[in-house]
Protein backbone atom coordinates (compact mmCIF):
# COMPACT_ATOMS: atom_id res chain seq x y z
CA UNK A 1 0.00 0.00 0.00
CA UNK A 2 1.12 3.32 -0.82
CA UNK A 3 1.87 6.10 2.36
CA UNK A 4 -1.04 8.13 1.70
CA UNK A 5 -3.62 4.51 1.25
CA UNK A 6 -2.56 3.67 5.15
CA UNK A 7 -3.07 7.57 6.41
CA UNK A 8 -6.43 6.81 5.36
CA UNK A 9 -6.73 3.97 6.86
CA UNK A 10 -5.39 5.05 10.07
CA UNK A 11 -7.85 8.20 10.15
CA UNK A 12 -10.42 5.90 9.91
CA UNK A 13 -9.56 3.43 12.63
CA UNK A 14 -8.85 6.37 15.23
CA UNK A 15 -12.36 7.74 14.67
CA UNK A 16 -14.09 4.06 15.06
CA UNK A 17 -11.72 3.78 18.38
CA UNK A 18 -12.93 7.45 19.44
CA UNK A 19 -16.65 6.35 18.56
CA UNK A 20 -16.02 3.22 20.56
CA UNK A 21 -15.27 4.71 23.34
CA UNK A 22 -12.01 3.66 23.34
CA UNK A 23 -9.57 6.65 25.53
CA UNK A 24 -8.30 9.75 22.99
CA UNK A 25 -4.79 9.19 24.35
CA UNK A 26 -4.51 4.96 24.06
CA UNK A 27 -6.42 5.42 20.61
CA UNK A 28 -3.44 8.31 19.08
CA UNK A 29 -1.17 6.09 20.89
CA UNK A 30 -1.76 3.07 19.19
CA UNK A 31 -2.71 4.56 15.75
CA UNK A 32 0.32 6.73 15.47
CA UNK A 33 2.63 3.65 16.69
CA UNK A 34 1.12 0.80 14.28
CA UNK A 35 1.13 3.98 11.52
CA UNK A 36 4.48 4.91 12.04
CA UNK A 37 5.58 0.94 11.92
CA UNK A 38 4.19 0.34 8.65
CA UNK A 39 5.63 3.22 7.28
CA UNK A 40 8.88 3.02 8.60
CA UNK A 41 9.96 0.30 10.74
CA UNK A 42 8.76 -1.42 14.01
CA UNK A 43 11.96 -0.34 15.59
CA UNK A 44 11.49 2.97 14.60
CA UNK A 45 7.95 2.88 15.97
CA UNK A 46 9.13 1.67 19.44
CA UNK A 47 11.81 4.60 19.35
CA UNK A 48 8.95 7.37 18.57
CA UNK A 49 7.02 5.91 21.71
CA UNK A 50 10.08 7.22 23.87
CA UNK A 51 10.69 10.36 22.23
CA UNK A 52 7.79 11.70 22.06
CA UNK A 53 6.95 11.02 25.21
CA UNK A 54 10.20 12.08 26.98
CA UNK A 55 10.15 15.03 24.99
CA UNK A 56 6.56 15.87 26.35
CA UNK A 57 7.01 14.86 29.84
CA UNK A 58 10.47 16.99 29.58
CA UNK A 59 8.52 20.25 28.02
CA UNK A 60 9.24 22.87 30.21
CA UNK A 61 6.55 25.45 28.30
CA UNK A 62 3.76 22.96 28.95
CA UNK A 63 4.35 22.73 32.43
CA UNK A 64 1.96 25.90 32.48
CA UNK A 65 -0.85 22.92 32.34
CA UNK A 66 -0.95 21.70 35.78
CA UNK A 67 -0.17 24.48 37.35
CA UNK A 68 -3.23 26.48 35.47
CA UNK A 69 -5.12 23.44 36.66
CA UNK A 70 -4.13 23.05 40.02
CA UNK A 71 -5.04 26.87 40.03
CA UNK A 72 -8.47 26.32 38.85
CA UNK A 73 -8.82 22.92 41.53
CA UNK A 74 -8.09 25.19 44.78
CA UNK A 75 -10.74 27.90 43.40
CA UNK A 76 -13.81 25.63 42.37
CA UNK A 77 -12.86 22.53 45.28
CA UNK A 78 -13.42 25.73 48.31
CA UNK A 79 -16.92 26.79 47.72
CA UNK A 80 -15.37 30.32 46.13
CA UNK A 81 -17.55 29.84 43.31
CA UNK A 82 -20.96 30.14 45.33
CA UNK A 83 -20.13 33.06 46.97
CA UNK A 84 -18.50 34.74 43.62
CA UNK A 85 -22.25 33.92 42.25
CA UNK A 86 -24.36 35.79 45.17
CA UNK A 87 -22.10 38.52 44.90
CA UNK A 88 -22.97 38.78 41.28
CA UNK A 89 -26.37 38.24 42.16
CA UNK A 90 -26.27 41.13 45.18
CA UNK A 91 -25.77 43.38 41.98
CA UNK A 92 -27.98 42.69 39.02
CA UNK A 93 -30.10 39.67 40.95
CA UNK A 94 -33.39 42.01 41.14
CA UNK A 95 -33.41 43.06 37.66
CA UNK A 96 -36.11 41.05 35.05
CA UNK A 97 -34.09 38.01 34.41
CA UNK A 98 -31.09 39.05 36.57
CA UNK A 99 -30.10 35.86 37.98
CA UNK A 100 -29.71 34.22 34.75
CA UNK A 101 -27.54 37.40 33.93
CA UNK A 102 -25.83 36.98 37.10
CA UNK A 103 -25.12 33.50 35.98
CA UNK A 104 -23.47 34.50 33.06
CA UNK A 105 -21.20 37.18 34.43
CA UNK A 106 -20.25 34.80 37.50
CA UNK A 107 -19.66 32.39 34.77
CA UNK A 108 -17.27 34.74 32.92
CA UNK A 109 -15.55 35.53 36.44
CA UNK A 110 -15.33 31.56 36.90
CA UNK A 111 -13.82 30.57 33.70
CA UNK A 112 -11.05 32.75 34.01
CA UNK A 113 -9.71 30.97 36.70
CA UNK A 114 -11.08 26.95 36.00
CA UNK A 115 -9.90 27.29 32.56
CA UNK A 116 -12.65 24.69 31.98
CA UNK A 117 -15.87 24.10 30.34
CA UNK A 118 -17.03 21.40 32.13
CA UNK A 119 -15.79 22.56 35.57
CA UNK A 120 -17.29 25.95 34.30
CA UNK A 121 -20.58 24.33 33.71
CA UNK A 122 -20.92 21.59 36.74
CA UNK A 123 -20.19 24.47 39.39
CA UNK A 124 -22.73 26.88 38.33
CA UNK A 125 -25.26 24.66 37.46
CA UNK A 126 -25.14 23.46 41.16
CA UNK A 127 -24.91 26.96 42.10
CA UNK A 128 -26.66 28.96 40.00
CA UNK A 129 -29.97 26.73 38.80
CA UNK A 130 -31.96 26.14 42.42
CA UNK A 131 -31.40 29.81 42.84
CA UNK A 132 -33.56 30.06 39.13
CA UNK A 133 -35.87 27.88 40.39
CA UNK A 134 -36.76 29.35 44.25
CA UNK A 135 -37.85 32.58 41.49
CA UNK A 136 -39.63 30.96 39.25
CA UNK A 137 -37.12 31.20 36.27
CA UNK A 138 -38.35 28.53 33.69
CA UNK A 139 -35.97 25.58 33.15
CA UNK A 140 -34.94 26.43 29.77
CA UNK A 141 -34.18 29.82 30.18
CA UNK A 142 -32.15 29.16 34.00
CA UNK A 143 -29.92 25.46 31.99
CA UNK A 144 -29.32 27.90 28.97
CA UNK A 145 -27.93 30.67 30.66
CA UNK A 146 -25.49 27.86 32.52
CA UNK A 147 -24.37 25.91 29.43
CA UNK A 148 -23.69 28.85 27.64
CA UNK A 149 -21.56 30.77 30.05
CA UNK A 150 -19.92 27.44 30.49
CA UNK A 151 -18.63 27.96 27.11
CA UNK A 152 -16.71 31.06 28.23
CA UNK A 153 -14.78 28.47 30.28
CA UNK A 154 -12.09 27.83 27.53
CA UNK A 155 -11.64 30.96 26.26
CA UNK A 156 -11.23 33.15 28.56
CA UNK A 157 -8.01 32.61 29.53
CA UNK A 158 -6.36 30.60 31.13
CA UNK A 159 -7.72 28.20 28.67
CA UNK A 160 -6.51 24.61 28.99
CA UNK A 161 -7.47 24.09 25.73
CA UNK A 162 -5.49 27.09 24.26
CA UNK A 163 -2.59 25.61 25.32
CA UNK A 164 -3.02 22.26 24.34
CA UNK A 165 -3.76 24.42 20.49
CA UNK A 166 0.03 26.23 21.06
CA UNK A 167 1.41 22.80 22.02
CA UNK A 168 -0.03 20.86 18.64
CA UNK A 169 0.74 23.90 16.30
CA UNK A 170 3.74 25.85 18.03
CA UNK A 171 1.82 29.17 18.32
CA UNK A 172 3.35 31.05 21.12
CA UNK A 173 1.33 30.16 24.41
CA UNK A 174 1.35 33.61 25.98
CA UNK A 175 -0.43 35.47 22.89
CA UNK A 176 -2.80 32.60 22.47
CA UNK A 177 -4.27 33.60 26.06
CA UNK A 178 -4.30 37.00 25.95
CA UNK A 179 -5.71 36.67 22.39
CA UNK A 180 -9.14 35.32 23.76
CA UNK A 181 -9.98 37.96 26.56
CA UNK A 182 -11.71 40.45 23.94
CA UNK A 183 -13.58 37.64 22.49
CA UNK A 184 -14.55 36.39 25.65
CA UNK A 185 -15.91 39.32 27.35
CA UNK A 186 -17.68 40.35 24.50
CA UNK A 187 -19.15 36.65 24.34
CA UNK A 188 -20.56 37.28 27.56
CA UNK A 189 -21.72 40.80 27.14
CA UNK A 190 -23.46 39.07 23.86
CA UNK A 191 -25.21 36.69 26.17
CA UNK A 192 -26.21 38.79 28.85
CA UNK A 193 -27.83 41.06 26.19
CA UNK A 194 -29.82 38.01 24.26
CA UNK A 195 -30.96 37.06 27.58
CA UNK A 196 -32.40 40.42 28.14
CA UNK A 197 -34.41 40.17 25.24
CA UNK A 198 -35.34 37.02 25.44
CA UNK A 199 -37.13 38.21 29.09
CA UNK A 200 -38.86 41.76 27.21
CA UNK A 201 -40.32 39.23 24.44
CA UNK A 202 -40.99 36.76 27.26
CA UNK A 203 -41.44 38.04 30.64
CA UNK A 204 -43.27 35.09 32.33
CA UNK A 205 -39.95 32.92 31.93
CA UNK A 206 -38.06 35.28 34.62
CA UNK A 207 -39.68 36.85 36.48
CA UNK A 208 -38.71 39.57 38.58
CA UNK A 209 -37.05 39.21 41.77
CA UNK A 210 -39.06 41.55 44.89
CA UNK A 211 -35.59 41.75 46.60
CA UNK A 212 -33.05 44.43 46.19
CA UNK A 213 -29.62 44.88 47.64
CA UNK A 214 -28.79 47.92 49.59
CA UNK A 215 -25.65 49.50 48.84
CA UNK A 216 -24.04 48.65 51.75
CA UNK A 217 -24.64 44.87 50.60
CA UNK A 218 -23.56 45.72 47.20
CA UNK A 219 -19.86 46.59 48.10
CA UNK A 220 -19.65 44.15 51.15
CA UNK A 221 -20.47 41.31 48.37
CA UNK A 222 -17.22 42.70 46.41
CA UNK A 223 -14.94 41.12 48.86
CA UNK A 224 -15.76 37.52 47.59
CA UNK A 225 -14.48 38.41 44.24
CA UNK A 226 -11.63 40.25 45.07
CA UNK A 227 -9.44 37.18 45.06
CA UNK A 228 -10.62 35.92 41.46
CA UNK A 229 -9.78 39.50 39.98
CA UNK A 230 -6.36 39.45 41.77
CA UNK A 231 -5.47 36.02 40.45
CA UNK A 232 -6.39 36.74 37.26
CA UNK A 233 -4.81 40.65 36.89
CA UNK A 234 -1.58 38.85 38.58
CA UNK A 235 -1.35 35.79 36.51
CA UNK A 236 -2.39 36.91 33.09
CA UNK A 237 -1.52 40.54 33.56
CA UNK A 238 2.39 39.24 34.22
CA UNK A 239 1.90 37.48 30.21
CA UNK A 240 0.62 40.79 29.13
CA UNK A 241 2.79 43.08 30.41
CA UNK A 242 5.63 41.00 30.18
CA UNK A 243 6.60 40.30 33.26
CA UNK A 244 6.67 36.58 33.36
CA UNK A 245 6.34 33.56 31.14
CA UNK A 246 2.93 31.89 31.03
CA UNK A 247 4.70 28.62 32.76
CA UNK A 248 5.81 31.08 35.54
CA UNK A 249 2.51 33.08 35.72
CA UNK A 250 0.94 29.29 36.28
CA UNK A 251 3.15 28.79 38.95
CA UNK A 252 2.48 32.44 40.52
CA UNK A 253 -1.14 31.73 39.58
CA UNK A 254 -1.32 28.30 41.78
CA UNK A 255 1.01 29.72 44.31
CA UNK A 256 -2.09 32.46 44.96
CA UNK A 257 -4.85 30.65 44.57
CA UNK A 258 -3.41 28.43 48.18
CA UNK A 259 -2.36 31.30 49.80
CA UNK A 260 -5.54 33.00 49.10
CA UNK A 261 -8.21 29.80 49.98
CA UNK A 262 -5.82 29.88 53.34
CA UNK A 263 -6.60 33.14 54.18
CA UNK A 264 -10.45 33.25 53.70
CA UNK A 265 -9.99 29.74 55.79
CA UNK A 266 -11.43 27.60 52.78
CA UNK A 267 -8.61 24.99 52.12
CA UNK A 268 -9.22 21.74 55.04
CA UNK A 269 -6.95 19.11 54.38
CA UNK A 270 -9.17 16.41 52.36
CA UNK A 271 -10.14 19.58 49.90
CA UNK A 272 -6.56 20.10 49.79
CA UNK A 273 -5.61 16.46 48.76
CA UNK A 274 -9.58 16.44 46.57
CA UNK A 275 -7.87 19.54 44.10
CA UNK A 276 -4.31 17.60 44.23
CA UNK A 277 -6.20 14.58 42.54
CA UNK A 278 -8.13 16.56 40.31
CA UNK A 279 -5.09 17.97 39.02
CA UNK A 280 -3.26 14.75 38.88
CA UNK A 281 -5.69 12.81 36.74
CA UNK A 282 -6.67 15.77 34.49
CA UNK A 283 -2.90 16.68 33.86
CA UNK A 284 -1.98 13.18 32.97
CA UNK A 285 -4.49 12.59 30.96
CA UNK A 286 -4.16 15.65 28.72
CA UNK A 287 -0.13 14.18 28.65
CA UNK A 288 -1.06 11.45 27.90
CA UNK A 289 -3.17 12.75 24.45
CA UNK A 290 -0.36 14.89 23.94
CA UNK A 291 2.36 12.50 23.77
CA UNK A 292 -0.29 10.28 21.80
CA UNK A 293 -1.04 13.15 19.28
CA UNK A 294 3.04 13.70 18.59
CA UNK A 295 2.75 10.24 17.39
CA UNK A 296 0.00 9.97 15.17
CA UNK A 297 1.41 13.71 13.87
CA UNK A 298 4.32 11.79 13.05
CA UNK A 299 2.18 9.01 11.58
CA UNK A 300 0.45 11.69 8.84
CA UNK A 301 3.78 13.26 7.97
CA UNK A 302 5.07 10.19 6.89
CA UNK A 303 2.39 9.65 5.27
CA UNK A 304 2.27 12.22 3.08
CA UNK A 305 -1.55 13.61 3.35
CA UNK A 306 -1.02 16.73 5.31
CA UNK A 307 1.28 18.17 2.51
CA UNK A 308 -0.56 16.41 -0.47
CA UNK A 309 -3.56 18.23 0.67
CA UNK A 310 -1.64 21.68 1.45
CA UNK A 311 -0.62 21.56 -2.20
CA UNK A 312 -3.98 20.69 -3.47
CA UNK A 313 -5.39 23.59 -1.56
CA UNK A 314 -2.77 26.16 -2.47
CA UNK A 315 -3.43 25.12 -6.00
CA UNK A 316 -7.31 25.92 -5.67
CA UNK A 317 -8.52 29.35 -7.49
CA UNK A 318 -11.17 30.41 -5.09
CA UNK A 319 -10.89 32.51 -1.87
CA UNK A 320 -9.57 31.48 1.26
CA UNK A 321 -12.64 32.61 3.05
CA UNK A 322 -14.24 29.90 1.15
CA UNK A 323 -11.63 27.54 1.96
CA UNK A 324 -12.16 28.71 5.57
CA UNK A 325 -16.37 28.33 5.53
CA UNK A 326 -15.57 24.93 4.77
CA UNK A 327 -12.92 24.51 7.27
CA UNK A 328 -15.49 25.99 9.75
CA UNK A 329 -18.15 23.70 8.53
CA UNK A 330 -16.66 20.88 9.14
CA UNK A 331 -15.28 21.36 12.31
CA UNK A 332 -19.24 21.75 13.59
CA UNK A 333 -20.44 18.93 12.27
CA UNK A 334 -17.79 17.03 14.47
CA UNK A 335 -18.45 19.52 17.17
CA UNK A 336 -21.61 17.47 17.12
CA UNK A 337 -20.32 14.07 17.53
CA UNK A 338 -17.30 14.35 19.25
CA UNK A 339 -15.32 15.68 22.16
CA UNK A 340 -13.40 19.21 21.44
CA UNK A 341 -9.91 17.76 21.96
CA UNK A 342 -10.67 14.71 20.47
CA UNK A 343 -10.82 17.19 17.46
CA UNK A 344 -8.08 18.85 17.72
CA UNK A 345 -5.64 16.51 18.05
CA UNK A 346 -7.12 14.48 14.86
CA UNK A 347 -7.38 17.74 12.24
CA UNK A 348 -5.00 20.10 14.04
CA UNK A 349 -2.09 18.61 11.52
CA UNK A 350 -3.55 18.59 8.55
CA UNK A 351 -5.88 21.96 9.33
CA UNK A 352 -3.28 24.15 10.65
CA UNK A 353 -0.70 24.39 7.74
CA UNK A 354 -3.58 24.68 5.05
CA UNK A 355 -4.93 28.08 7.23
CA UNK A 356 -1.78 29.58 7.87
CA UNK A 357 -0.59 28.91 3.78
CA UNK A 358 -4.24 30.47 3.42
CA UNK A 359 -3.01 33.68 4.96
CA UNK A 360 -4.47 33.40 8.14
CA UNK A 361 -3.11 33.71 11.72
CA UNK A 362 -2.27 31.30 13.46
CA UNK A 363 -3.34 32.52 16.68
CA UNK A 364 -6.36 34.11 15.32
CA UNK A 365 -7.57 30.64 14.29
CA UNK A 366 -7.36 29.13 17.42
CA UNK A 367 -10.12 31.60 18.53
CA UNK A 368 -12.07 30.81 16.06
CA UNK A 369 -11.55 27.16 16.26
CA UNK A 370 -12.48 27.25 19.56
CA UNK A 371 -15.81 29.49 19.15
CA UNK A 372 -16.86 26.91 16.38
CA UNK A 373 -15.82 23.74 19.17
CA UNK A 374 -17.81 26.12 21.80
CA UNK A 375 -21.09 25.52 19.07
CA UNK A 376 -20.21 21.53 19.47
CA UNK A 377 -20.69 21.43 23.14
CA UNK A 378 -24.07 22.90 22.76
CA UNK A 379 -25.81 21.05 19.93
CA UNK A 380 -26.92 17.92 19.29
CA UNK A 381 -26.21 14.89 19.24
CA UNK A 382 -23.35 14.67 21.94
CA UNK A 383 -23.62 18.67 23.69
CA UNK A 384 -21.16 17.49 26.07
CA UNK A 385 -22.55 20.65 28.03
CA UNK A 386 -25.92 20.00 27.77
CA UNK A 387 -25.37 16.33 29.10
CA UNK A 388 -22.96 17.84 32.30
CA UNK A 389 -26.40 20.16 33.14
CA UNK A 390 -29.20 17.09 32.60
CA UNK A 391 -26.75 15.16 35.47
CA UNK A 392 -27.03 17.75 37.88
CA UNK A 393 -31.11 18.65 36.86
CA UNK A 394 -32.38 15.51 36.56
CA UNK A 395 -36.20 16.70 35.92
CA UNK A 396 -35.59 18.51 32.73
CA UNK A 397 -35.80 16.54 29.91
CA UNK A 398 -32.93 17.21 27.84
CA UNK A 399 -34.30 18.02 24.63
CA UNK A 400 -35.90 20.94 26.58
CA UNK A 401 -32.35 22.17 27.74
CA UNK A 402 -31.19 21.47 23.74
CA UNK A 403 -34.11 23.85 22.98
CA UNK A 404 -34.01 26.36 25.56
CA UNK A 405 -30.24 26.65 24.54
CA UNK A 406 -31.40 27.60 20.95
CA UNK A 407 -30.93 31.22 20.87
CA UNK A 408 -27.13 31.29 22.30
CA UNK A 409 -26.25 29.17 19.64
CA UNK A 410 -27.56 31.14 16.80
CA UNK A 411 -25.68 33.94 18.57
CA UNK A 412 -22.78 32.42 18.78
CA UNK A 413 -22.58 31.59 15.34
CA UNK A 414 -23.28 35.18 14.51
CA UNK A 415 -20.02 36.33 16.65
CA UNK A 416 -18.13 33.74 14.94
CA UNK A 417 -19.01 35.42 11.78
CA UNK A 418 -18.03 38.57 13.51
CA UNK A 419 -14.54 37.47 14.05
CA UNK A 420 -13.99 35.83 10.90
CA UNK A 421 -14.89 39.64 9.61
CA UNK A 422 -13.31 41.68 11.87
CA UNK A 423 -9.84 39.80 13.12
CA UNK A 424 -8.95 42.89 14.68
CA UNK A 425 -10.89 42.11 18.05
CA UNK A 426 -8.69 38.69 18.34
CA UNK A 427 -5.80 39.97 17.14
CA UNK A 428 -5.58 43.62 18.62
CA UNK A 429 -4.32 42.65 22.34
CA UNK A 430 -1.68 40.02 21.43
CA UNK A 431 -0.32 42.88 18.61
CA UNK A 432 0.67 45.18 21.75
CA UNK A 433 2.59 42.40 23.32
CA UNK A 434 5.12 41.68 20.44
């Protein structure tokens, strides 16, 4: 068989072991070493099994990943999260549909320390959804207003998955962060505003809260937030301003968070060891599809498709936007079937060197990558998102919380258009670092 017949092949066997459930990691793994044999040797295979995973394990620039984790683990594992939510709530909580705007800006205050969509998600829908319901907030407006600030989870940064992007393409890591604060904000100011519509076209699914917070309340409330915004102005302001490296503002970044859940007397012992095996697990297995992903990136180069198709591309007289569209569309459609970094890892090396031959940047793409993988986690049939929120509300049927969730997806597809348009508001922040 010729090299590009068995990158075929091997395509197709790591998306029937993805679809069967088999781990991301152990499926790359094993694609990317029997690939790599049949190209090469089965010597040569065994050899790419150590060096990619030594050189991994021995990455100094993605040691940024546990320690953004175990940054996230002693804020969500400490019950900071609640009270960042009623604080929120002590603000805009008596306004017509408030609290589900309350969710969305607590949401946006969570995610930029979890770094997580599904920790993003689980912790305000715990939080956030009884207080919907002691008000009378209709189930589909009170699950959509948690899955979709969930969303902001991996792109405000720190973003996990940002980093895992920079660490499969070589896009500088710092940039990449700092590249998806405008977007993110504005994703949540986006939100925030389609709720408020939603309520003036609707008002019987929100109604309006008889309770209003005195002044008083209002700034006492700040002092539960004060240690997210310090985290975060410390942490990702040190990338910005260029004070530190992102590895060392994850270290500064974890270093806070435990001083900071020991002085508001939230870290006991067994929460203590709870966010150290948290971090553990998640860490190694996001190694793990790392090292995996090296392989089977080794796996397509040998086999010739990522540059066969590059050329093809290039040679193509129609726009790149077009090219892009396509790009875009495709990456939903999997967004509906399969897990975000399951996605990644399996298009990243053929994807990336068509966009950036294209004309487009790098870093820019990740954003927009992400927003389209954001869509994914939302939609039918797998809305990863949607699934996390029916396990914690088991008496909405989920096809209610795939409707209710309707509207933020048609707006987030409209922003994604947005930035596709406009590149500026990705690109404009990371410009002032260089």
């Amino acid at each position: 068989m010729n090299p590009e017949l068995i990158g075929i092949l091997g395509i197709i066997l790591l998306l029937l072991l993805i679809m069967l459930n088999v781990s991301v990691g152990l499926s790359l793994f094993l694609v990317g070493f029997i690939g790599v044999s049949l190209l090469t040797d089965w010597n040569v295979g065994l050899a790419q099994l150590a060096t990619a995973s030594f050189g991994m394990a021995n990455s100094y620039s993605l040691s940024v990943i546990p320690l953004f984790i175990l940054m996230g683990m002693f804020m969500s594992n400490t019950g900071l999260g609640q009270d960042m939510f009623k604080a929120v709530d002590k603000w805009i909580g008596h306004l017509r549909g408030g609290l589900a705007i309350a969710t969305i800006g607590a949401s946006s205050i969570f995610a930029a320390i979890s770094g997580s969509t599904n920790a993003t998600t689980a912790t305000m829908a715990r939080i956030a959804i009884p207080e919907m319901d002691k008000y009378k907030y209709q189930s589909s407006l009170s699950t959509a207003s948690v899955a979709a600030g969930g969303t902001l989870g991996i792109l405000i940064p720190p973003s996990v998955i940002l980093i895992l992007y920079g660490a499969l393409t070589s896009e500088p890591i710092g940039p990449l962060l700092i590249a998806g604060i405008v977007p993110g904000l504005l994703l949540a100011l986006v939100f925030m505003v389609t709720i408020n519509i939603q309520v003036r076209l609707k008002p019987e699914i929100a109604p309006r809260s008889q309770e209003t917070s005195s002044y008083k309340e209002k700034m006492l409330s700040l002092g539960t937030i004060w240690p997210f915004i310090l985290i975060f102005m410390v942490s990702i302001g040190g990338i910005y301003f260029g004070v530190f490296t992102p590895t060392e503002a994850g270290g500064i970044g974890a270093m806070g968070a435990f001083i900071v859940t020991i002085i508001t007397r939230r870290l006991t012992w067994s929460k203590f060891l709870l966010s150290l095996d948290d971090t553990i697990r998640l860490s190694v297995m996001l190694f793990l599809i790392l090292i995996g992903a090296t392989i089977f990136g080794r796996f397509l180069a040998l086999s010739q498709i990522p540059m066969e198709l590059t050329a093809y591309v290039g040679s193509l007289d129609v726009s790149p936007f077009i090219i892009l569209a396509m790009i875009l569309l495709v990456y939903l459609v999997l967004g509906m079937f399969m897990e975000g970094i399951a996605i990644m890892v399996l298009t990243l090396p053929i994807v990336y060197p068509i966009v950036t031959q294209l004309g487009f940047d790098g870093i820019w793409f990740g954003i927009i990558m992400v927003m389209v993988l954001n869509i994914g986690v939302l939609t039918p049939p797998l809305g990863l998102s949607i699934y996390i929120i029916s396990g914690v509300v088991k008496d909405v049927p989920i096809d209610k919380i795939f409707r209710g969730v309707t509207p933020m997806v048609i707006v987030m597809v409209f922003f994604t258009i947005l930035l596709v348009v406009f590149p500026e508001i990705v690109l404009y922040l990371p410009s002032l670092t260089e």
